[in-house]
PDB file of N, CA and C in Angstrom:
ATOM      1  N   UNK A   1     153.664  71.066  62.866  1.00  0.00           N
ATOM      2  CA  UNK A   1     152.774  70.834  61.751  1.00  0.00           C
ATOM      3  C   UNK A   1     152.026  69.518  61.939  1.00  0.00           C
ATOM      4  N   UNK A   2     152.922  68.273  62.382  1.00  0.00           N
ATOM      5  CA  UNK A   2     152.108  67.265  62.509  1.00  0.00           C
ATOM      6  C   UNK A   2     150.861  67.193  63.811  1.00  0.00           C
ATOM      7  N   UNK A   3     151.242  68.012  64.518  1.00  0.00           N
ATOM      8  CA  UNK A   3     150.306  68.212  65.758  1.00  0.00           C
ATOM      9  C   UNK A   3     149.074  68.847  64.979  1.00  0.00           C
ATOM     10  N   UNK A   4     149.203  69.898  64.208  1.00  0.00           N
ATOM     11  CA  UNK A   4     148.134  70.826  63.875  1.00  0.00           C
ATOM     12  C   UNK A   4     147.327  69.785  62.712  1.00  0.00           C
ATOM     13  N   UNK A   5     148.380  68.713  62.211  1.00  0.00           N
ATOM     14  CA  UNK A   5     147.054  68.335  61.335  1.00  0.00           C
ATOM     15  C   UNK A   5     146.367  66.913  61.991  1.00  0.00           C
ATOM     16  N   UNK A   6     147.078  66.336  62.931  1.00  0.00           N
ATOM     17  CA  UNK A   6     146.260  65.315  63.646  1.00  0.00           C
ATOM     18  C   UNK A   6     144.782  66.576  64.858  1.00  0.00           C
ATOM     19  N   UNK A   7     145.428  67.338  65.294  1.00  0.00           N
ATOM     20  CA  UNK A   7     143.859  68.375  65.487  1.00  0.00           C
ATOM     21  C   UNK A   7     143.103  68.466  64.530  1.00  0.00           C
ATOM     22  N   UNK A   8     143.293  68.901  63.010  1.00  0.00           N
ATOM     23  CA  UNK A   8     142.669  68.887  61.860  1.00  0.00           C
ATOM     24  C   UNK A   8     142.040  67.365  61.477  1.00  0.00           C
ATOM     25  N   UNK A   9     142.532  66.622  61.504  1.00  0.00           N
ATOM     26  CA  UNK A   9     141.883  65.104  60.903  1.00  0.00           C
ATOM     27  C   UNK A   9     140.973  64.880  62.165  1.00  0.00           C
ATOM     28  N   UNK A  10     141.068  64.867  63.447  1.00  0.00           N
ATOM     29  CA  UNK A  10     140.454  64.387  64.836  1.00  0.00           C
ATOM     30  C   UNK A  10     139.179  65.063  64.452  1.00  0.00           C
ATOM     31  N   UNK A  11     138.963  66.636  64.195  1.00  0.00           N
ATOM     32  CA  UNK A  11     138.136  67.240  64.453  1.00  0.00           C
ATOM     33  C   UNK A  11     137.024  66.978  63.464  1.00  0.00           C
ATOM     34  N   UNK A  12     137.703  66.870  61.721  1.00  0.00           N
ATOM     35  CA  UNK A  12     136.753  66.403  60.756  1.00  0.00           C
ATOM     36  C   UNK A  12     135.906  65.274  60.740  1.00  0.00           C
ATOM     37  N   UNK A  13     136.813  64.408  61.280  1.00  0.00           N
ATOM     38  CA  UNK A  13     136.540  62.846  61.827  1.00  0.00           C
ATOM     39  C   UNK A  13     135.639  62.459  62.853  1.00  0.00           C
ATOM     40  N   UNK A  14     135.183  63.815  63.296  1.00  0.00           N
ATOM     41  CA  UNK A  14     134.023  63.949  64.520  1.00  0.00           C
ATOM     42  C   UNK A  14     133.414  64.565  64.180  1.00  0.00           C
ATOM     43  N   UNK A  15     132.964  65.411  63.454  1.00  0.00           N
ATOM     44  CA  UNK A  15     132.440  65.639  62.530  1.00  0.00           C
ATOM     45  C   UNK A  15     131.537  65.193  61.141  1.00  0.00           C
ATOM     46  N   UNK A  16     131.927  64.163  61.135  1.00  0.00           N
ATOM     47  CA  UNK A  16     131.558  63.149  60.060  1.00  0.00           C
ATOM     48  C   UNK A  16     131.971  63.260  58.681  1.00  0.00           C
ATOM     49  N   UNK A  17     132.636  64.287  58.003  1.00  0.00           N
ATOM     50  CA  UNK A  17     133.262  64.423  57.413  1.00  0.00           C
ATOM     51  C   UNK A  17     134.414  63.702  56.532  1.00  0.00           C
ATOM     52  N   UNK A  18     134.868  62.981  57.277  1.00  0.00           N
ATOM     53  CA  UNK A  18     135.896  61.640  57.054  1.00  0.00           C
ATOM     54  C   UNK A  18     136.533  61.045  57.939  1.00  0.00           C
ATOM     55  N   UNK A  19     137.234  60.090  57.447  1.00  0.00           N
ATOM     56  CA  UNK A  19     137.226  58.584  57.910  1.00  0.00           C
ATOM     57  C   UNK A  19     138.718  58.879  58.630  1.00  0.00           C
ATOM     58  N   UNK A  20     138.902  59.149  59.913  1.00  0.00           N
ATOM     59  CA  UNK A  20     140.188  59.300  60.384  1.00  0.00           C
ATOM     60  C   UNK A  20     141.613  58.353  59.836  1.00  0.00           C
ATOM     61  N   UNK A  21     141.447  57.449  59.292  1.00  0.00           N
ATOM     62  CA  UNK A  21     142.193  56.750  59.194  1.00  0.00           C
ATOM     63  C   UNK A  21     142.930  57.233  57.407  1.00  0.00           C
ATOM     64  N   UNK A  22     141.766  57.809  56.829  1.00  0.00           N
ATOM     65  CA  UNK A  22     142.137  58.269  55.688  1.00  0.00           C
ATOM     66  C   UNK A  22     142.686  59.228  55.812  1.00  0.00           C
ATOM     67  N   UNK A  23     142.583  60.315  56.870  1.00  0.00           N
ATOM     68  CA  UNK A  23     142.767  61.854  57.105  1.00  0.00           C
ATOM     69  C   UNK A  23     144.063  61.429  57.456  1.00  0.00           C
ATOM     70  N   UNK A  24     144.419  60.637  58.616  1.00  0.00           N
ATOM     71  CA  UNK A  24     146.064  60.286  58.545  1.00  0.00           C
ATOM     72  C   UNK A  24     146.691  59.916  57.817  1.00  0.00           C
ATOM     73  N   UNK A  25     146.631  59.141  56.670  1.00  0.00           N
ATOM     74  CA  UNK A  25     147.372  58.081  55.660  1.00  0.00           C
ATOM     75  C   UNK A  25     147.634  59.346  54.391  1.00  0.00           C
ATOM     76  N   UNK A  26     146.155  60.791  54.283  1.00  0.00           N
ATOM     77  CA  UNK A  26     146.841  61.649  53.707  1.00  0.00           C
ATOM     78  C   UNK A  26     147.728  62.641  54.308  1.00  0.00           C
ATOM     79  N   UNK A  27     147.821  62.979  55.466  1.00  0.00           N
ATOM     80  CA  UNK A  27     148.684  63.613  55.996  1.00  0.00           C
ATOM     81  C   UNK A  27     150.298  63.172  56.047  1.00  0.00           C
ATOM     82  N   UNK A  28     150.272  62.054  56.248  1.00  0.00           N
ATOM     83  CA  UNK A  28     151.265  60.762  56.278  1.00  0.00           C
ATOM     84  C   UNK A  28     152.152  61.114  55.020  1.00  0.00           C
ATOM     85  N   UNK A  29     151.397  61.078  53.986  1.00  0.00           N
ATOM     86  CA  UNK A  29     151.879  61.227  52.563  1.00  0.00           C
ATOM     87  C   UNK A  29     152.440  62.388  52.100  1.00  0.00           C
ATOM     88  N   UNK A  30     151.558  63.635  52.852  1.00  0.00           N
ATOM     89  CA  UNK A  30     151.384  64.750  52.444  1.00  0.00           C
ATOM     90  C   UNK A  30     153.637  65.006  52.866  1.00  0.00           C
ATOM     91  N   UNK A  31     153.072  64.955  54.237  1.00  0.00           N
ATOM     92  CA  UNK A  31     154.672  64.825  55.225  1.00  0.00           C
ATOM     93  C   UNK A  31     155.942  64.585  54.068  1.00  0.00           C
ATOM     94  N   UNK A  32     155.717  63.048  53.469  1.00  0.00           N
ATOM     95  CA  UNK A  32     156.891  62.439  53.205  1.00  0.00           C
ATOM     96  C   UNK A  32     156.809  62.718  51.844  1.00  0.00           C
ATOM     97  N   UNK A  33     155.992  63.148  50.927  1.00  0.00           N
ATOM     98  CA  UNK A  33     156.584  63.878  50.051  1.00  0.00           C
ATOM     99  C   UNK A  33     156.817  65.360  50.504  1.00  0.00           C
ATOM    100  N   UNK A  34     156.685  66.285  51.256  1.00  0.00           N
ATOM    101  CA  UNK A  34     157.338  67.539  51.527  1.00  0.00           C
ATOM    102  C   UNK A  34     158.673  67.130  51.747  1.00  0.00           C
ATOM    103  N   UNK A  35     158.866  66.675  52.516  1.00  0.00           N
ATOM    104  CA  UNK A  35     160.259  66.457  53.320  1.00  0.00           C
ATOM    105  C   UNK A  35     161.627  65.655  52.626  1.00  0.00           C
ATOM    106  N   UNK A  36     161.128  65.446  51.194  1.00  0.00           N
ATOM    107  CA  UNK A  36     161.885  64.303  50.493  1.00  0.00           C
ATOM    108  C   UNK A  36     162.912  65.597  50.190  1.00  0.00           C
ATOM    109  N   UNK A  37     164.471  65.213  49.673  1.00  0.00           N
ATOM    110  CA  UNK A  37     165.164  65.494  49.411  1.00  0.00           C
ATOM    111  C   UNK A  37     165.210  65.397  48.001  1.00  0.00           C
ATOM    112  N   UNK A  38     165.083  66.443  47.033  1.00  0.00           N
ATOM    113  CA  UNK A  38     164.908  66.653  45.653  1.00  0.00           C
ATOM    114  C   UNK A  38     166.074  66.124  45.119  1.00  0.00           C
ATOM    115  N   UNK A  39     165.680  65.578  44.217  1.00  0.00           N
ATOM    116  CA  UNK A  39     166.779  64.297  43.278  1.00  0.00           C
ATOM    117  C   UNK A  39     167.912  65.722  42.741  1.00  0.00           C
ATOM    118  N   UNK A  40     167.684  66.086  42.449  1.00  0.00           N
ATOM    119  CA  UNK A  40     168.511  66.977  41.894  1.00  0.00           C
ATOM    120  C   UNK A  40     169.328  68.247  42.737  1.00  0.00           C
ATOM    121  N   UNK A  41     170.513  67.712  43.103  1.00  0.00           N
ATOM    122  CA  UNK A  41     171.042  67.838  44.016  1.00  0.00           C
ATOM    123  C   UNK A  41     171.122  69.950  43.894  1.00  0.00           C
ATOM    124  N   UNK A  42     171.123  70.753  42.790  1.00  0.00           N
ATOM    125  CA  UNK A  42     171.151  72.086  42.394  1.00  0.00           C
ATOM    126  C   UNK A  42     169.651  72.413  43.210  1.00  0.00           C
ATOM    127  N   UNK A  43     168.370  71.830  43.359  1.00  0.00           N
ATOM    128  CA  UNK A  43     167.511  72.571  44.229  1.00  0.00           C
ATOM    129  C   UNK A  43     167.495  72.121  45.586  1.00  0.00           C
ATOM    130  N   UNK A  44     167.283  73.005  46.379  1.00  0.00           N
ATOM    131  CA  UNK A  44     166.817  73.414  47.542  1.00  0.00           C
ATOM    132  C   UNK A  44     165.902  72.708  47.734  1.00  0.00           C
ATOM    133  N   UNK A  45     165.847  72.027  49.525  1.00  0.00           N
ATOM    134  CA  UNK A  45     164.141  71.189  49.901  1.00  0.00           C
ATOM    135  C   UNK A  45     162.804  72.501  49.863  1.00  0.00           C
ATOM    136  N   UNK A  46     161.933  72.516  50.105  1.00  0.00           N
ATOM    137  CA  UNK A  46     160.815  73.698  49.720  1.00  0.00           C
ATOM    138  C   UNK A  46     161.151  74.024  51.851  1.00  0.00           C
ATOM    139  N   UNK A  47     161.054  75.347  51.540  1.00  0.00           N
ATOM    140  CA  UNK A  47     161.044  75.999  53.160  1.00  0.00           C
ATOM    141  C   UNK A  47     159.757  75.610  54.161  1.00  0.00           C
ATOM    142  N   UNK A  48     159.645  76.054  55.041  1.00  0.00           N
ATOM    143  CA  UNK A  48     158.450  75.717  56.284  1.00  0.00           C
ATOM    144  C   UNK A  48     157.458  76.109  55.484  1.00  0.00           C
ATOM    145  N   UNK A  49     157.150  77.673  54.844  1.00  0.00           N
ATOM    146  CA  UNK A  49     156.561  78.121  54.355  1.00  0.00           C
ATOM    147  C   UNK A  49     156.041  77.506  53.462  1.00  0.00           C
ATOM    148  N   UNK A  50     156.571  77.188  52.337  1.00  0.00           N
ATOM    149  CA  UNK A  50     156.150  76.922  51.401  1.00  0.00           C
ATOM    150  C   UNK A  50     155.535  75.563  51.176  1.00  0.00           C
ATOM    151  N   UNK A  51     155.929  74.988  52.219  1.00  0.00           N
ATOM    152  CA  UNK A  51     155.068  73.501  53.098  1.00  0.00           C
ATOM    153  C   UNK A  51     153.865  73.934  53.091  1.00  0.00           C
ATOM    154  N   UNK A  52     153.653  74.991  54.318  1.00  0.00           N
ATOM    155  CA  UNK A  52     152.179  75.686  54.546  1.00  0.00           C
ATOM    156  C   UNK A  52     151.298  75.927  53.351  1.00  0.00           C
ATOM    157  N   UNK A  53     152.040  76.759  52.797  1.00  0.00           N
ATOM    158  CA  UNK A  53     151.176  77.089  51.852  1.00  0.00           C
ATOM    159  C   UNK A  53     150.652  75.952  50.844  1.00  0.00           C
ATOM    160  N   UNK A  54     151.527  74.572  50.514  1.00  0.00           N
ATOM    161  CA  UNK A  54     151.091  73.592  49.323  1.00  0.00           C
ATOM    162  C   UNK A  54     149.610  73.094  50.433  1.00  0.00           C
ATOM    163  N   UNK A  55     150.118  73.238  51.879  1.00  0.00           N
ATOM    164  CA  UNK A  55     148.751  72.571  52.661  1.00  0.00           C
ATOM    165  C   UNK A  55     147.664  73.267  52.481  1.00  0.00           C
ATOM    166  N   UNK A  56     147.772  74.226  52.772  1.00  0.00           N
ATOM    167  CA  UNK A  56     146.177  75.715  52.817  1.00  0.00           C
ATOM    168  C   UNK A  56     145.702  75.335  51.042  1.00  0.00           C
ATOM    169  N   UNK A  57     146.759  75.393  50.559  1.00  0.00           N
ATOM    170  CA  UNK A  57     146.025  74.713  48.540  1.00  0.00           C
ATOM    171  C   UNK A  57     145.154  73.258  48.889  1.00  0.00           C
ATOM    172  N   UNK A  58     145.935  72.384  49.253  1.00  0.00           N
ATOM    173  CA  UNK A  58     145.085  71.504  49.148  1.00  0.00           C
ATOM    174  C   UNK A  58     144.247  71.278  50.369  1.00  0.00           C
ATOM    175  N   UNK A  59     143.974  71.575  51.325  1.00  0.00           N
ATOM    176  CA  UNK A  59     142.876  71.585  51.853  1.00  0.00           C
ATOM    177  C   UNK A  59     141.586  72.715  51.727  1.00  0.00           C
ATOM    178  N   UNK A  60     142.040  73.644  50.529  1.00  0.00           N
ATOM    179  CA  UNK A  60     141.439  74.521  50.293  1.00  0.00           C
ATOM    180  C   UNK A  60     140.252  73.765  49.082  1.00  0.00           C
ATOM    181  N   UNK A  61     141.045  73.005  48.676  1.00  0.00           N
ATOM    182  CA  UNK A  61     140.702  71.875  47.638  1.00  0.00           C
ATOM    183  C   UNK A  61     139.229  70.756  48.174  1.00  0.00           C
ATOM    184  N   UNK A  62     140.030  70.464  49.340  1.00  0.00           N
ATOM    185  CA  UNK A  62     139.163  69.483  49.966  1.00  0.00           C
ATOM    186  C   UNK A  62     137.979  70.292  50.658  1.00  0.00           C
ATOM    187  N   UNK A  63     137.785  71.355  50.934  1.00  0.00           N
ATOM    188  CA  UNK A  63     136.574  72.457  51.352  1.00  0.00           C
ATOM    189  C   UNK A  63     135.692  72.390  49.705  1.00  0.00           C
ATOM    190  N   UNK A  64     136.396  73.007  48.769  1.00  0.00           N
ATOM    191  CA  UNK A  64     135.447  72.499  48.023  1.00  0.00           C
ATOM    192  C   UNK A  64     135.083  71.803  47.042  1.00  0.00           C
ATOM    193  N   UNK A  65     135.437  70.370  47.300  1.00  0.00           N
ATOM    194  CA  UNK A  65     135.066  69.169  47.272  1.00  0.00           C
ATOM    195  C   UNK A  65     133.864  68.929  47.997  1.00  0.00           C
ATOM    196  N   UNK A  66     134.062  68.974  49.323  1.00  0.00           N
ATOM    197  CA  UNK A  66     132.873  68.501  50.342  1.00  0.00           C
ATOM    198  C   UNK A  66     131.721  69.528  50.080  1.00  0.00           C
ATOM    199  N   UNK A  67     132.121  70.878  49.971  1.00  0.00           N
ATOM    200  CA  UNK A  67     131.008  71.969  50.177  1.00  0.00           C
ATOM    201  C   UNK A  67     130.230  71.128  48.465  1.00  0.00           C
ATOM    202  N   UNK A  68     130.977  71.235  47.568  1.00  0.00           N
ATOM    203  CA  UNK A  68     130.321  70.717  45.952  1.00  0.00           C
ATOM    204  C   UNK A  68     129.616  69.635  46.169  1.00  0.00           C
ATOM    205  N   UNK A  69     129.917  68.638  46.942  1.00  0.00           N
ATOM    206  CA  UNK A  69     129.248  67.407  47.917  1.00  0.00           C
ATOM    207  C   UNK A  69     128.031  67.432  48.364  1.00  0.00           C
ATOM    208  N   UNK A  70     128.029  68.674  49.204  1.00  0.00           N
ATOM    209  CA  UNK A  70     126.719  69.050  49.932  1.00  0.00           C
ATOM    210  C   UNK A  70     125.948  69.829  49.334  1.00  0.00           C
ATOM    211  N   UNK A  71     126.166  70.187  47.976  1.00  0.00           N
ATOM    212  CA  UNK A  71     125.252  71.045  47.586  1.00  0.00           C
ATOM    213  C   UNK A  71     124.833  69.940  46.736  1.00  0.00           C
ATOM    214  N   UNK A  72     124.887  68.945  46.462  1.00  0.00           N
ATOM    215  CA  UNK A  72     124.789  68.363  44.874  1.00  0.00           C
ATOM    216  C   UNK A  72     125.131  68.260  43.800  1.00  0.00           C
ATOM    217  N   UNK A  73     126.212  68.783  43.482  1.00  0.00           N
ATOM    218  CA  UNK A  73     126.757  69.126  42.193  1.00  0.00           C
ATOM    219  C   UNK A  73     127.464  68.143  41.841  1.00  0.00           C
TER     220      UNK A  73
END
């Protein structure tokens, strides 16, 4: 996962899109809250999956952000 999103930040970031350094510091974040161990010892950490999927939401987010960006809105 961390491979696929440093390809993902490199590529936007050449792109012009954003500021690589931001694209890591959210990925960074993104990571260490997935991976935290839920205070409450009765749930479960969230599966691989369900990692994926909170990512495809929010970068689904950030598509349209930028696309709302480029149109003017």
């Amino acid at each position: 996962m961390t491979r696929f999103q440093g390809s993902i930040s490199t590529a936007l970031a050449m792109l012009g899109q954003a500021h690589l350094l931001v694209l890591k510091r959210f990925h960074a974040k993104f990571l260490e809250i997935a991976l935290l161990k839920p205070r409450d010892q009765h749930l479960r950490p969230p599966s691989l999956t369900e990692i994926l999927d909170a990512d495809r939401v929010a970068w689904t987010a950030v598509v349209e952000l930028l696309s709302d960006s480029k149109s003017g809105l």
